[in-house]
Protein backbone atom coordinates (compact mmCIF):
# COMPACT_ATOMS: atom_id res chain seq x y z
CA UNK A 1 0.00 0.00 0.00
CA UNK A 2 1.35 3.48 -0.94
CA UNK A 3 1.34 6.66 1.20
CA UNK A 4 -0.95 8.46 -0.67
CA UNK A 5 -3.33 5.45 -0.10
CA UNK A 6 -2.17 5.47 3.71
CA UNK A 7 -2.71 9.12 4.09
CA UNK A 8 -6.44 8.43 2.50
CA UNK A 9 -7.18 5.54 4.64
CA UNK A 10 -6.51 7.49 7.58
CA UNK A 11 -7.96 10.42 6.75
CA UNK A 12 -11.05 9.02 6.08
CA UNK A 13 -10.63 7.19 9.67
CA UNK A 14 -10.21 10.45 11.70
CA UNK A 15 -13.52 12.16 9.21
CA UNK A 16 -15.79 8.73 10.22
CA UNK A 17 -14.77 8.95 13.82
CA UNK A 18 -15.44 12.60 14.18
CA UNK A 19 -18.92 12.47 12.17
CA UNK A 20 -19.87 10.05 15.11
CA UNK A 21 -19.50 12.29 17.77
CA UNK A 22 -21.56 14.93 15.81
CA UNK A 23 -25.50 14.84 17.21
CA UNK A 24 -28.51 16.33 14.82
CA UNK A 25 -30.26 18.90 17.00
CA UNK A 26 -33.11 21.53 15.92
CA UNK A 27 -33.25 25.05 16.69
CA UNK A 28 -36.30 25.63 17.78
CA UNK A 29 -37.14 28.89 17.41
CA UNK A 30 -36.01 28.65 13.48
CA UNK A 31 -36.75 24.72 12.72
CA UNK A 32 -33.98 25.03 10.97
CA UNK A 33 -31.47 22.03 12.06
CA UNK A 34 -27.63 21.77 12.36
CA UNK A 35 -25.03 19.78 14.45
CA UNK A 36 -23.74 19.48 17.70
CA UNK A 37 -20.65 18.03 19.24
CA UNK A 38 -20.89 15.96 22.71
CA UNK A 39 -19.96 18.90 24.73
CA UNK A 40 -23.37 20.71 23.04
CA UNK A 41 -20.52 23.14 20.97
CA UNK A 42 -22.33 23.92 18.01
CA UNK A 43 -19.87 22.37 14.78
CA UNK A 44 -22.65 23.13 11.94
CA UNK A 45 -25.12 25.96 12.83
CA UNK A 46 -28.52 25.37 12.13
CA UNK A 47 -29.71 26.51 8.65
CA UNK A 48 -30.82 23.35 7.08
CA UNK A 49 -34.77 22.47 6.22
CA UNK A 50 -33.60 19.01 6.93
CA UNK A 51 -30.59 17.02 7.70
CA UNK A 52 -30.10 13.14 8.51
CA UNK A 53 -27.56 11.22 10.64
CA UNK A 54 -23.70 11.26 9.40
CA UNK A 55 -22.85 7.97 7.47
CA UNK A 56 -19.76 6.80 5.76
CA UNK A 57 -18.12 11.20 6.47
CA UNK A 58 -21.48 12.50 4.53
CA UNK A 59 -25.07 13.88 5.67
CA UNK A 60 -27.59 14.25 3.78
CA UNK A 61 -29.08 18.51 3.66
CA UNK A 62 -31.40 19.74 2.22
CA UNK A 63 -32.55 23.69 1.71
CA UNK A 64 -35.48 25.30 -0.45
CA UNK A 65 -36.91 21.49 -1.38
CA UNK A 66 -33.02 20.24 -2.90
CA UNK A 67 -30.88 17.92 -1.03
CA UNK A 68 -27.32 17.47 -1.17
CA UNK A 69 -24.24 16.55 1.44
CA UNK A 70 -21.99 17.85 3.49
CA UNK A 71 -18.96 16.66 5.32
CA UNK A 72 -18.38 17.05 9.21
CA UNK A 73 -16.78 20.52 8.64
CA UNK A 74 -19.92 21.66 7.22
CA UNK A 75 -18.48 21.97 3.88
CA UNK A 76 -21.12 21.39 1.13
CA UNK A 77 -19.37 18.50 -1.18
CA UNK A 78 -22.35 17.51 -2.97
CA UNK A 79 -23.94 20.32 -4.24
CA UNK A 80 -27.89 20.78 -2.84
CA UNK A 81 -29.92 20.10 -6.57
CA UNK A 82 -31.19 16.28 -6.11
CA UNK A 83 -35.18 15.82 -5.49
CA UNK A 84 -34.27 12.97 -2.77
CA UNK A 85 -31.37 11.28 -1.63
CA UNK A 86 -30.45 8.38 0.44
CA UNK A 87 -27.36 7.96 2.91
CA UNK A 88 -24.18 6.80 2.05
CA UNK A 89 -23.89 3.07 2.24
CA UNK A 90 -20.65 1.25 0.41
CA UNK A 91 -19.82 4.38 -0.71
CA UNK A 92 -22.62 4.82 -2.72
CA UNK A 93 -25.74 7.56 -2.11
CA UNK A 94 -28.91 7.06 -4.02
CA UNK A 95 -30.01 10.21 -5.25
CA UNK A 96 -33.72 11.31 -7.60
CA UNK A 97 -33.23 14.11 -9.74
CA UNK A 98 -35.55 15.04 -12.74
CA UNK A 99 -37.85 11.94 -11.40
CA UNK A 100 -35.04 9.46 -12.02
CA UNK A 101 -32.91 7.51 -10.11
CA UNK A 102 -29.10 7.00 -9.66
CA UNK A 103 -26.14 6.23 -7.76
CA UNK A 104 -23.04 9.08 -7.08
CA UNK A 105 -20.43 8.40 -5.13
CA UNK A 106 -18.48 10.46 -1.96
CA UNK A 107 -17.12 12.96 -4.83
CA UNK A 108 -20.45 13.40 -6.29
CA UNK A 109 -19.92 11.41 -9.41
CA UNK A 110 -22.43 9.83 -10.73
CA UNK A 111 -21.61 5.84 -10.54
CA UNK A 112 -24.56 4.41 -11.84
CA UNK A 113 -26.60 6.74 -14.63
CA UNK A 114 -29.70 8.18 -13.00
CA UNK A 115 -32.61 5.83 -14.64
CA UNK A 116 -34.11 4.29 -12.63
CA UNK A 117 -38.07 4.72 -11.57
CA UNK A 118 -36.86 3.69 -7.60
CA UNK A 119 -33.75 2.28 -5.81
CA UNK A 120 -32.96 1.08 -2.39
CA UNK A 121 -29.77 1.18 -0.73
CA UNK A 122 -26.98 -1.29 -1.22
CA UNK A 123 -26.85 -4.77 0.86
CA UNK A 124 -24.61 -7.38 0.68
CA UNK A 125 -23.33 -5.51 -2.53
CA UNK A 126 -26.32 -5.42 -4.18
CA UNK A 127 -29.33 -2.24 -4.76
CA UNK A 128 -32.49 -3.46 -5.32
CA UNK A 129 -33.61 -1.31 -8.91
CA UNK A 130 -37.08 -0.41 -10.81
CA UNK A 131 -37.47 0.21 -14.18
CA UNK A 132 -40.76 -0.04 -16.27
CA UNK A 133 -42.93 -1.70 -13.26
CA UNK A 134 -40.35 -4.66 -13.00
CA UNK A 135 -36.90 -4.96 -10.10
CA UNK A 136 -34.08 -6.53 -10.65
CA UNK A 137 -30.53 -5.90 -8.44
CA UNK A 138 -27.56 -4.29 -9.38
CA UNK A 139 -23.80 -4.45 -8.23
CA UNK A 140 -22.13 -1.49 -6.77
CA UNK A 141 -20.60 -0.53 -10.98
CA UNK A 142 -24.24 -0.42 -12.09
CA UNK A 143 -24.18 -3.75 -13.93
CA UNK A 144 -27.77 -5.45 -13.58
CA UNK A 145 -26.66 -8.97 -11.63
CA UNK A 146 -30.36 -9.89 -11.23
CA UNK A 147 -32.35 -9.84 -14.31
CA UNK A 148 -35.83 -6.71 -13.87
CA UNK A 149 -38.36 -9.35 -14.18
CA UNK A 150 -39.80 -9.32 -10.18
CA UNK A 151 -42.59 -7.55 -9.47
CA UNK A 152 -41.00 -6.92 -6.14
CA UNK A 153 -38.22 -7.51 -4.25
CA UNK A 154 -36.68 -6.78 -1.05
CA UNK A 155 -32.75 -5.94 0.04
CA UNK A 156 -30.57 -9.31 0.87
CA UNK A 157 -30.46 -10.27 4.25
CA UNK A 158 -28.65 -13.61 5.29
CA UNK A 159 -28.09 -14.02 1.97
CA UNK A 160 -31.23 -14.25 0.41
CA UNK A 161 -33.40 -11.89 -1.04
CA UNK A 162 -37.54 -11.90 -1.26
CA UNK A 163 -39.21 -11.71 -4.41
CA UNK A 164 -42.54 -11.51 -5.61
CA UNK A 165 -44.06 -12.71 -8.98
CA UNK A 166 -47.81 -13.34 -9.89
CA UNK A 167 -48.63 -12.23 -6.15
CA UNK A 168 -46.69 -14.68 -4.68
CA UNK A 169 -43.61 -14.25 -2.78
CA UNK A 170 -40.60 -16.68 -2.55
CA UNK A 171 -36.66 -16.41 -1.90
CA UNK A 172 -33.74 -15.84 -4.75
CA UNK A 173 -29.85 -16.07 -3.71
CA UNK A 174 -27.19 -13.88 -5.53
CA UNK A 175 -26.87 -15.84 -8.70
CA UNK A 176 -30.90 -15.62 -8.93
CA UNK A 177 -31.34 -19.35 -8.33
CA UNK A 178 -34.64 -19.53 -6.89
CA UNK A 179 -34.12 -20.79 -2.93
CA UNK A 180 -37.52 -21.46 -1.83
CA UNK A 181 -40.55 -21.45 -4.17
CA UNK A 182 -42.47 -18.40 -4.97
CA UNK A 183 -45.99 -19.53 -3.20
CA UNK A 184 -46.37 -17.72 -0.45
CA UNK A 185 -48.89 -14.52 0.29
CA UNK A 186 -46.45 -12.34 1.89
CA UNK A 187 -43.07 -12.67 3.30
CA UNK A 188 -40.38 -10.99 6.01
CA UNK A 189 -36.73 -10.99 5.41
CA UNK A 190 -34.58 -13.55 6.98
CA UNK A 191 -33.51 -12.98 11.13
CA UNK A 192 -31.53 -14.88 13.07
CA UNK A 193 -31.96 -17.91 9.95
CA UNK A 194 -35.70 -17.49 9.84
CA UNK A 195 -38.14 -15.92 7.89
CA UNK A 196 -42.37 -14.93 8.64
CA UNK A 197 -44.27 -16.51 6.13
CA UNK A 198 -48.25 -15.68 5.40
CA UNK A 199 -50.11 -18.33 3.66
CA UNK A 200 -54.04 -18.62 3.91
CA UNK A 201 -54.18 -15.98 6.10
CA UNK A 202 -52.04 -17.33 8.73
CA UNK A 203 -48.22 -16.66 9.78
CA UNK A 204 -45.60 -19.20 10.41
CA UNK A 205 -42.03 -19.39 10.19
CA UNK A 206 -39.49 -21.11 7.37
CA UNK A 207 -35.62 -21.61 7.65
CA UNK A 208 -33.20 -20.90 5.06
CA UNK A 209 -33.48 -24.34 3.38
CA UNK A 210 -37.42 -23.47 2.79
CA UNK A 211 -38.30 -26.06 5.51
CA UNK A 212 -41.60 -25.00 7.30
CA UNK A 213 -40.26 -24.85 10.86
CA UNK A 214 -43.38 -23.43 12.55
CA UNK A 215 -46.29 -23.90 10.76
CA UNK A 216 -48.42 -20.86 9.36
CA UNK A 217 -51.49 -20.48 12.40
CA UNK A 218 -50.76 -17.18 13.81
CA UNK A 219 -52.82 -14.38 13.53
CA UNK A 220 -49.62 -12.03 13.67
CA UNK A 221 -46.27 -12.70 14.51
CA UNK A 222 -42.56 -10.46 15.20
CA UNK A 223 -39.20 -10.96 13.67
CA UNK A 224 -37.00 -13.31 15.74
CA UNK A 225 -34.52 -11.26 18.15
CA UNK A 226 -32.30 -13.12 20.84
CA UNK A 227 -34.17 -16.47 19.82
CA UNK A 228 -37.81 -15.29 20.64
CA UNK A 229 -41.13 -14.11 18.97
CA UNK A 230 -43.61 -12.02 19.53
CA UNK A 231 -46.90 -14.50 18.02
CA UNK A 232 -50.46 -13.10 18.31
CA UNK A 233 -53.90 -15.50 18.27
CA UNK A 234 -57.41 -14.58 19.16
CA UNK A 235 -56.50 -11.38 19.82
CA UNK A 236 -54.14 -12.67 22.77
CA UNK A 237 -50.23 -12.70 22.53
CA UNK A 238 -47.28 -14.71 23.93
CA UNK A 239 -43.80 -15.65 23.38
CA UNK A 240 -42.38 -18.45 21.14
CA UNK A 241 -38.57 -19.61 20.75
CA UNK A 242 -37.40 -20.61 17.73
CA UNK A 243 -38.57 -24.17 18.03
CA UNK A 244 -41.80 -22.73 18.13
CA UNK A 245 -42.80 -23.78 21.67
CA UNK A 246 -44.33 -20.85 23.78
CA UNK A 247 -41.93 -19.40 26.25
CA UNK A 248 -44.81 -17.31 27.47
CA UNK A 249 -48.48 -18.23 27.15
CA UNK A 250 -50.77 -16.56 24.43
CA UNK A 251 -52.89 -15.58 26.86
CA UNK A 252 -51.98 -11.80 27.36
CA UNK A 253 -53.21 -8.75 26.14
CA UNK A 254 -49.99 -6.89 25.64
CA UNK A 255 -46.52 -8.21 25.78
CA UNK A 256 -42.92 -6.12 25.71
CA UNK A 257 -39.63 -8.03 24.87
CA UNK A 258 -36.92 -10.13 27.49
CA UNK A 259 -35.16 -7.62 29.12
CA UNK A 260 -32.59 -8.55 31.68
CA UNK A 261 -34.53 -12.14 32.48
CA UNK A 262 -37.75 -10.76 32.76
CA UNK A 263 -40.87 -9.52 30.25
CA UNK A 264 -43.45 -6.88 31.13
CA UNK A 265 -47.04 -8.42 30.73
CA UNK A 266 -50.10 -6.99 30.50
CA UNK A 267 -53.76 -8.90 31.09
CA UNK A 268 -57.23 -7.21 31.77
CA UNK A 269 -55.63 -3.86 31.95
CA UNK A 270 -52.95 -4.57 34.34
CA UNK A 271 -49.06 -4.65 33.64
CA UNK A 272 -46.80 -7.41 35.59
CA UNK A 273 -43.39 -9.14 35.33
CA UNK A 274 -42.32 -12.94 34.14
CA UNK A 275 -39.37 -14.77 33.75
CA UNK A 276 -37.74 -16.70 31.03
CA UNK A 277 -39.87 -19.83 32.09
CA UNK A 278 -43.21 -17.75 32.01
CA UNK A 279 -43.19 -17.27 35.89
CA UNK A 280 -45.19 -14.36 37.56
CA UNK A 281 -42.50 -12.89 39.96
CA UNK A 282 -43.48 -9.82 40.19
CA UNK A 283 -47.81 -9.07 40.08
CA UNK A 284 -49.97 -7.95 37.42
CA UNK A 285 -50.61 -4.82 39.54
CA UNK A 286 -49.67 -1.18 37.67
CA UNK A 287 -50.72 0.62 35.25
CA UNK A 288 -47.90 0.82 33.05
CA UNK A 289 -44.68 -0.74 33.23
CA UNK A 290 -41.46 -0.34 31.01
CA UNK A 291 -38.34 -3.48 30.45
CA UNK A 292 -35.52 -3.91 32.80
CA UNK A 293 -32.55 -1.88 32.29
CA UNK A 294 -29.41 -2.31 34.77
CA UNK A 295 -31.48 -3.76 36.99
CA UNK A 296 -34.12 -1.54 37.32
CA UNK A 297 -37.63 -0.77 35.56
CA UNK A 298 -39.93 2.47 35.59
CA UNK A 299 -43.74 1.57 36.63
CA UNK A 300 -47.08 3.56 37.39
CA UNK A 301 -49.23 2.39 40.61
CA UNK A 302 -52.17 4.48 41.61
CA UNK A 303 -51.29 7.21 39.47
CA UNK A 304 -47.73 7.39 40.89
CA UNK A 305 -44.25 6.64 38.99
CA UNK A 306 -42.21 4.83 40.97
CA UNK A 307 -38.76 2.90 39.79
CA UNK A 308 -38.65 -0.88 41.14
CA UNK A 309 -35.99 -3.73 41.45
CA UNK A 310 -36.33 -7.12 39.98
CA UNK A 311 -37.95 -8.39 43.22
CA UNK A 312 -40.72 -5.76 42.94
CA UNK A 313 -39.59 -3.42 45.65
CA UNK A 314 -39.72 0.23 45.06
CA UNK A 315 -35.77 1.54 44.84
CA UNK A 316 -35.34 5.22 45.64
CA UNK A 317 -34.76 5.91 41.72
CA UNK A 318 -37.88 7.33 40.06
């Protein structure tokens, strides 16, 4: 590796770890917005109709309806004339100008002509493209790696990608080798190596391979996180692993997600605590309750906030 490369690499290190410590705020009194650094310094005064988060050195701006980007300085690199614009993601922005859609680059080139009806950002190396009603994927050059034949599609995640012909929705890989049949009403992308999958009206899950590994007979049901789902039936709701076998009961009204061990229920109007077993340890007795965090949860009893422990005994936070 060269110097000049070196001197790049780092440069762009220092501009990445700087842009993190730079917080959106709004001036109130203008609704104009601008940035802040940790200390609450003002870095980028507030003058912008809107801004987004810093990603990849580069926010999105924009100013009298045009968007554009500048750097952490405040420094507008990407002229403000685009209709829309997406964050940087593998060094790639999707921007809409004239009604079209492209791809430009930290510099402001434009990568990837701007023809495009829609776009979504790049995953796994791939954009998800429309053209003429139909999506296909393209690689981070522009070439089109996945023929525009879907009628939808959604960004890779765990390696596959959803896509939906005739009204039916099934999985592709990168090569566009169909994983698991297109057959099924509606879809979510993979989590944790499942996927939600709605057939007849009812939700179930499917692993990667297309095996059905809980069959479709919920009414509603959550994206796996930490090896649990949120299912609902009959209007009640519970907790499933990813075996399928219910952690917690479908027998509650509300429920929140594991936190610390323990999961805020609610049943005929009243909030309580569980454990990972399904356990009451701590009763359905307040009117609202919040999850666990270091040790502690915020709850509402007789019209008064009060912060308890993980026994149920009011601490002197609150």
């Amino acid at each position: 590796m060269n110097k000049t490369v070196v001197a790049l690499t780092l440069c762009m290190a220092v501009l990445t770890g700087h842009s993190q410590n730079l917080k959106l705020y709004m001036d109130q009194n203008i609704h104009k917005f601008g940035f802040k650094d940790t200390n609450g310094k003002t870095i980028i005064s507030a003058k912008y109709d809107y801004a987004g988060e810093f990603k990849e050195g580069l926010a999105a701006v924009e100013l009298d309806s045009k968007y554009g980007f500048i750097n952490v300085a405040g420094k507008e690199i990407i002229p403000l004339k685009y209709e829309e614009t997406y964050n940087f993601n593998y060094g790639r922005a999707a921007v809409k100008l004239n009604g079209k859609w492209g791809f430009i680059d930290s510099h402001g080139e434009e990568i990837i002509p701007l023809e495009y009806d829609s776009v979504n950002e790049f995953s796994d190396g791939l954009a998800p493209v429309k053209l003429k009603n139909k999506y296909g994927f393209i690689d981070k050059l522009g070439k089109i790696i996945i023929p525009l034949k879907y009628d939808r599609v959604t960004n890779f995640s765990e390696k596959l990608a959803a896509v939906k012909l005739n009204n039916k929705w099934g999985f592709i890989d990168y090569e566009n080798k169909l994983i698991i049949p297109i057959e099924y009403d509606s879809v979510d992308s993979f989590y944790e190596g499942l996927a939600s999958v709605k057939l007849n009206g009812k939700y179930g899950f499917i692993n990667k391979l297309g095996n059905v590994t809980i069959p479709p007979k919920y009414d509603a049901v959550d994206r796996y996180s930490k090896g649990f789902s949120e299912v609902k039936l009959n209007k009640k709701r519970g907790i499933i692993d990813n075996l399928g076998k219910e952690i917690i009961p479908l027998k509650y009204d509300q429920v929140s997600s594991f936190s610390e061990g323990l999961i805020a229920v609610k049943l005929n109007g009243k909030w309580g605590f569980l454990d990972m077993s399904g356990i009451e340890v701590i009763p359905m007795i307040y009117e609202k309750a919040s999850s666990f965090l270091k040790g502690v949860a915020n709850v509402q009893l007789n019209g008064q906030f009060l912060t308890i422990d993980k026994t149920g005994k009011k601490t002197k936070q609150h």
